[in-house]
N, C-alpha and C. Protein backbone atom coordinates (compact mmCIF):
# COMPACT_ATOMS: atom_id res chain seq x y z
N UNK A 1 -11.94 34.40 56.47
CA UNK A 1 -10.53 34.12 56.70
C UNK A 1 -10.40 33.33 57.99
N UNK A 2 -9.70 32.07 58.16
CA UNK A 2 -9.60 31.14 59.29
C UNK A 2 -8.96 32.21 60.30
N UNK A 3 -9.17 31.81 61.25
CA UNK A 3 -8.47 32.10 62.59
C UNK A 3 -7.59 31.10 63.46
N UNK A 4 -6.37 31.43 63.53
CA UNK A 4 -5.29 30.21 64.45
C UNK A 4 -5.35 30.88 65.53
N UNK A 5 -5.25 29.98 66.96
CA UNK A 5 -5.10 30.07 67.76
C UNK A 5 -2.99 30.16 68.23
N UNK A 6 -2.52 30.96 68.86
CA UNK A 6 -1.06 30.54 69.41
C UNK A 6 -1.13 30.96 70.43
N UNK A 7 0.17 30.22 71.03
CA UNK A 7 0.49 30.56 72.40
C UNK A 7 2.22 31.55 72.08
N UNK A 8 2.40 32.55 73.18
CA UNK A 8 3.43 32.86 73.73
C UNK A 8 4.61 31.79 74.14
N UNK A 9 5.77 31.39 74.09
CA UNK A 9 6.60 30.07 74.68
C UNK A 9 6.99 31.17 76.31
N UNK A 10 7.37 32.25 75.84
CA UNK A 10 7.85 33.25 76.95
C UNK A 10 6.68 33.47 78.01
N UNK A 11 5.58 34.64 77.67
CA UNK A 11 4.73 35.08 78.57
C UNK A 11 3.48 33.78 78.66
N UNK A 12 3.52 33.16 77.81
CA UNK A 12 2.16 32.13 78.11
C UNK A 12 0.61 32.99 77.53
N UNK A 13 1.17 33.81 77.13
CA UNK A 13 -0.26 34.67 76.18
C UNK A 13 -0.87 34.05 74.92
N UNK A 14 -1.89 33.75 75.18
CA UNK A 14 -3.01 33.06 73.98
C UNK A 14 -3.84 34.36 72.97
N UNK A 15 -3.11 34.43 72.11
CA UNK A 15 -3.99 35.45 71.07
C UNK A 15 -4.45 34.57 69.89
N UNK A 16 -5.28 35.47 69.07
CA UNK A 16 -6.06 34.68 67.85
C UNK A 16 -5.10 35.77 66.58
N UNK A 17 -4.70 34.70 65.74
CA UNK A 17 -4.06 35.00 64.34
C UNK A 17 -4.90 34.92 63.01
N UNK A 18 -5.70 35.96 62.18
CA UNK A 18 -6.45 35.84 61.02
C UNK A 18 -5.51 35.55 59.91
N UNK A 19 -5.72 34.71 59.14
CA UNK A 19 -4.79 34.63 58.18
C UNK A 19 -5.38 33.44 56.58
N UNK A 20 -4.91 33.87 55.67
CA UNK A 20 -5.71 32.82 55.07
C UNK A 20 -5.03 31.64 54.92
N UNK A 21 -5.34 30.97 54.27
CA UNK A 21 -4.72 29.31 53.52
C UNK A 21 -3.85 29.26 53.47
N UNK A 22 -3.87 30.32 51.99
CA UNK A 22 -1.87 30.56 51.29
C UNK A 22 -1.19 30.71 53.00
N UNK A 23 -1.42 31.73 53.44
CA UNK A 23 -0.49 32.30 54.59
C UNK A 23 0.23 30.98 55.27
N UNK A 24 -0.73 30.38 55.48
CA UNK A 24 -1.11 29.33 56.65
C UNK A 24 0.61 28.14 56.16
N UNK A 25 0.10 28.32 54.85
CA UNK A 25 0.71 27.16 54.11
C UNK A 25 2.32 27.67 54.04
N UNK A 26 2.41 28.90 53.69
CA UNK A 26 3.85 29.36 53.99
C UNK A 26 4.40 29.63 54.99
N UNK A 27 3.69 29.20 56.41
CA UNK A 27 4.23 29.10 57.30
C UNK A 27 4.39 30.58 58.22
N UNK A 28 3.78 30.58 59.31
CA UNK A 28 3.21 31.65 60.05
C UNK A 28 4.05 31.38 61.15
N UNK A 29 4.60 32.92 61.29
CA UNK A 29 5.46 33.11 62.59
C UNK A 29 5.25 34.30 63.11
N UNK A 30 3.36 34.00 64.27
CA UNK A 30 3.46 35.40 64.20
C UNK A 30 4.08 35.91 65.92
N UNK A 31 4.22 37.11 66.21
CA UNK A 31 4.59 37.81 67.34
C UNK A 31 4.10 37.79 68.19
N UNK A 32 4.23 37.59 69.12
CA UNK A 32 3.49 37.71 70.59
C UNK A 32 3.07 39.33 70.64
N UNK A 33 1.76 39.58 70.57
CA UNK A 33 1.10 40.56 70.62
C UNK A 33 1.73 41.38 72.24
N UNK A 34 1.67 40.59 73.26
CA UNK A 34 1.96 41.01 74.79
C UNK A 34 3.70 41.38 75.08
N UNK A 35 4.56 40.27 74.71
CA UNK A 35 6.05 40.64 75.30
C UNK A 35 6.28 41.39 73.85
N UNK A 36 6.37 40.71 72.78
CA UNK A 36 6.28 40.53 71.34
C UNK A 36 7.77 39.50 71.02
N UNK A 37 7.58 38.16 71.96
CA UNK A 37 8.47 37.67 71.32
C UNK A 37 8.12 36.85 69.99
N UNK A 38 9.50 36.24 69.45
CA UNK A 38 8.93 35.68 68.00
C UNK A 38 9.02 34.11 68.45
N UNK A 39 8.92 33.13 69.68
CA UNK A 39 8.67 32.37 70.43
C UNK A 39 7.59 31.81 70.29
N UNK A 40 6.56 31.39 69.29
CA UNK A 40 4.99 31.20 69.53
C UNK A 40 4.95 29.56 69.12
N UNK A 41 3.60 29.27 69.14
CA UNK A 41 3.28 27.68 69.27
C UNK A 41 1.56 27.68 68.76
N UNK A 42 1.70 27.13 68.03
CA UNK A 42 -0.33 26.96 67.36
C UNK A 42 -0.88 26.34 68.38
N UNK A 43 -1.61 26.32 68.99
CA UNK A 43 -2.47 25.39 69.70
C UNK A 43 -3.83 24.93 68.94
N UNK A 44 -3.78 23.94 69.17
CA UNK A 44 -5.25 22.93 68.18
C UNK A 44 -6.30 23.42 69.41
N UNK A 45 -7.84 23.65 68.54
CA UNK A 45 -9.02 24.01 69.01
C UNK A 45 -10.16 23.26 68.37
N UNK A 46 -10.78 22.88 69.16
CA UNK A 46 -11.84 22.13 68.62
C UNK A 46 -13.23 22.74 67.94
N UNK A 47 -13.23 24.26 68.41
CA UNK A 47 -14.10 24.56 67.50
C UNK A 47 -13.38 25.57 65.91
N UNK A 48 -14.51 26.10 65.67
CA UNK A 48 -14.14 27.06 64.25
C UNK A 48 -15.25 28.45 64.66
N UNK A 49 -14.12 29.48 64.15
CA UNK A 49 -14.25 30.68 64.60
C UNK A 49 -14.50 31.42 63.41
N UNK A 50 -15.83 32.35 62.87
CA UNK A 50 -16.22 33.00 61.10
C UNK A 50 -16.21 34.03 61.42
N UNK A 51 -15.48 35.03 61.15
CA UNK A 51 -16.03 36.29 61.69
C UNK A 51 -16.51 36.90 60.51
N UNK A 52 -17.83 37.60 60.42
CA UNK A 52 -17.99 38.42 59.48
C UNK A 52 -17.58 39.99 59.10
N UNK A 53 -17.97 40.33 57.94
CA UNK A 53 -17.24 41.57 57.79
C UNK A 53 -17.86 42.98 58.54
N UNK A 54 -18.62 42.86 59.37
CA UNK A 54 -19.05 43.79 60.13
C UNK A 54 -17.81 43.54 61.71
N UNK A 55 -17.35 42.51 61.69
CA UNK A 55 -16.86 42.33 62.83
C UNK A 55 -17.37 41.32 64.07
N UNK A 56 -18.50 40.59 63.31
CA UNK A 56 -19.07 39.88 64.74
C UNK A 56 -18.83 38.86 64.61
N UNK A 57 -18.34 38.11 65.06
CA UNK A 57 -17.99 36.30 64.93
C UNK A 57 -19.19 34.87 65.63
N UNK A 58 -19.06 34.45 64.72
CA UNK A 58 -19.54 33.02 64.90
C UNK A 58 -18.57 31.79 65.45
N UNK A 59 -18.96 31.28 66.73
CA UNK A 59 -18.05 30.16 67.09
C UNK A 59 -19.18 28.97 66.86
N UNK A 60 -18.39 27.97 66.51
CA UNK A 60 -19.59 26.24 66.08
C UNK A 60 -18.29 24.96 66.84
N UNK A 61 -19.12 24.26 66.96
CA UNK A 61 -18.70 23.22 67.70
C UNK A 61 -18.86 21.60 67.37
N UNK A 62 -17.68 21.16 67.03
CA UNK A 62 -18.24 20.10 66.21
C UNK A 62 -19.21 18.80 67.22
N UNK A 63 -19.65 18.16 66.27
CA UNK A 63 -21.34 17.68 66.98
C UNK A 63 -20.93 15.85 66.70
N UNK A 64 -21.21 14.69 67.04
CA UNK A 64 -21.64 13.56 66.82
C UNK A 64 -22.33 13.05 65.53
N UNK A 65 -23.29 13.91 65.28
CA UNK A 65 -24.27 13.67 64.46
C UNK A 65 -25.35 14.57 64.32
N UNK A 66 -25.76 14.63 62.98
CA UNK A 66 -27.07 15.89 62.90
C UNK A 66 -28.38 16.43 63.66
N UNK A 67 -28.42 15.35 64.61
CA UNK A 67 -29.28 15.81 65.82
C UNK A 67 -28.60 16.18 66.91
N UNK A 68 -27.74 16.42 66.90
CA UNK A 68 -26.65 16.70 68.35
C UNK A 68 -25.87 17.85 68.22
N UNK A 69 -25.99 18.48 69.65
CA UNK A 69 -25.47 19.59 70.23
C UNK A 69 -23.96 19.37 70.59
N UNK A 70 -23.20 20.26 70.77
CA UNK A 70 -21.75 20.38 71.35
C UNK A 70 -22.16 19.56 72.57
N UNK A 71 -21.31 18.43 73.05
CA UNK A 71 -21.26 17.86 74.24
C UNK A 71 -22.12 16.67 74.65
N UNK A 72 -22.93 16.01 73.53
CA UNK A 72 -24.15 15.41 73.41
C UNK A 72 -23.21 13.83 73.73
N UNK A 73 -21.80 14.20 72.84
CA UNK A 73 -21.47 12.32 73.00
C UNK A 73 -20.49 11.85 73.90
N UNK A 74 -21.21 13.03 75.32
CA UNK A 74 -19.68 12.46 75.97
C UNK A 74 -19.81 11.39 76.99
C-alpha cells in the first residue's frame, strides 16, 4: 500500500498517510495526527516508501541509470 507524505497548514507537522490507489483517487483528507486539524497539504517526495507486512519498510531512491546510486547525477 503507497504511502503519502502531508503536511499540517496549522502546526507544520509532517506525518506519513497509508492508503491505496482507489483511496488516493477519491481524494484524501487526512487529519493532522498532532493538533488534528483537517488543514493538510501532500508534499511530493522523491523517494518510495514499501513497507512490508511484518512492519519493516523499504525506502529506494530514484537513480540516473542502472549503474547508479541515489546522488550519482548531481
Amino acid at each position: 500500500m503507497p504511502t503519502y507524505v502531508y503536511q499540517c497548514e496549522k502546526c507544520e507537522q509532517v506525518f506519513d498517510v497509508r492508503a491505496s490507489i482507489k483511496e488516493k483517487e477519491q481524494g484524501l483528507h487526512p487529519e493532522c495526527p498532532e493538533c488534528h486539524a483537517k488543514k493538510t497539504r501532500q508534499l511530493l517526495t522523491a523517494g518510495v516508501v514499501i513497507h512490508a507486512s511484518d512492519g519493516a519498510s523499504l525506502s529506494t531512491m530514484p537513480t540516473c541509470g542502472p549503474n547508479c546510486g541515489p546522488g550519482c547525477c548531481g
